[in-house]
Every structure is written in C-alpha cells, then in structure tokens.
Protein backbone atom coordinates (compact mmCIF):
# COMPACT_ATOMS: atom_id res chain seq x y z
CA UNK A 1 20.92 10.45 5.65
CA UNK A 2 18.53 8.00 4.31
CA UNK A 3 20.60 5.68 3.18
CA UNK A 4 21.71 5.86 6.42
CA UNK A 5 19.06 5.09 7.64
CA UNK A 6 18.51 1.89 5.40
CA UNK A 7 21.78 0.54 5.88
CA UNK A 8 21.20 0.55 9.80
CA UNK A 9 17.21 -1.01 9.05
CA UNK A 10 18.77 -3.57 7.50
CA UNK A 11 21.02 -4.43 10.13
CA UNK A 12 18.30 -4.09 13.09
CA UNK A 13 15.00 -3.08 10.85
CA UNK A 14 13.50 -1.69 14.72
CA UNK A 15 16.63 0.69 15.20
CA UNK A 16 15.89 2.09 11.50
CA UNK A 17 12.56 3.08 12.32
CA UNK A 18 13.35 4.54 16.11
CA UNK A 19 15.84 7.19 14.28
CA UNK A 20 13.19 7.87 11.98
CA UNK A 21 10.36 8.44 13.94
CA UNK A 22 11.39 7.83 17.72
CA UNK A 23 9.24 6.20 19.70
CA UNK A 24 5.70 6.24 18.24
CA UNK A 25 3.39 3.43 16.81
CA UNK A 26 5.38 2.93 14.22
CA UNK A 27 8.61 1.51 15.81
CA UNK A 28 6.68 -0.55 18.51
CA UNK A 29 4.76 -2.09 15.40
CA UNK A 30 8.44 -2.78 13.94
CA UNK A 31 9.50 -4.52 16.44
CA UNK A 32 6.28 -6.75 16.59
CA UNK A 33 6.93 -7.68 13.01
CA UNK A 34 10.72 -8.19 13.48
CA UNK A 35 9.85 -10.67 16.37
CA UNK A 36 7.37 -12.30 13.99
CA UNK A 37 9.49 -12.25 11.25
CA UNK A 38 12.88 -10.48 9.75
CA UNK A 39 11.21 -9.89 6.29
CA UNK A 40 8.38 -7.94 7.41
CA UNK A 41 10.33 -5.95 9.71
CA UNK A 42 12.87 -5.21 7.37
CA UNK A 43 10.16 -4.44 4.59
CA UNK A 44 7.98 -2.14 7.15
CA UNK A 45 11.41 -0.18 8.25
CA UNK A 46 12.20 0.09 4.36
CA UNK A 47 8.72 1.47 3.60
CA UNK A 48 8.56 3.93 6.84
CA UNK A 49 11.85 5.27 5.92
CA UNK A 50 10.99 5.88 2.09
CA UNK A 51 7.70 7.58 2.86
CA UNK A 52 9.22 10.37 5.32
C-alpha cells in the first residue's frame, strides 16, 4: 500500500499525504510547500509516507 501511496504523492504530493494521515497538520503543510514549490512537496509527502 505504500507504494501506493508514493506513486499517487508523486502525482499530487498533497493527495499522498491526505490518504496517509487525513486531514491534520501534516497535509495542510503539504500543500503549503507544493504551492511554494513541487520539490518540497513531493520530498515532504515522500518523507511522511516513509516514516508511518
């Protein structure tokens, strides 16, 4: 299921992070950094969905 899950966060890095955690700090951070950037969006959804 994670892989999954990465192959979705790389697609839309926010979406990657909602099915992982929902709809906590985490995912509303994503989405700050996706706006900001792709890269650190994409790297942040990576990371959160390794460390779970």
């Amino acid at each position: 299921m994670d892989l999954l899950r990465i192959v979705i966060a790389i697609v839309l890095p926010p979406l990657g992070v909602f099915l992982q955690v929902g709809f906590k700090g985490a995912f509303w951070l994503n989405i700050v950094l996706t706006l900001l950037g792709y890269v650190p969006g994409l790297v942040h959804a990576i990371w959160i969905i390794a460390k779970r």
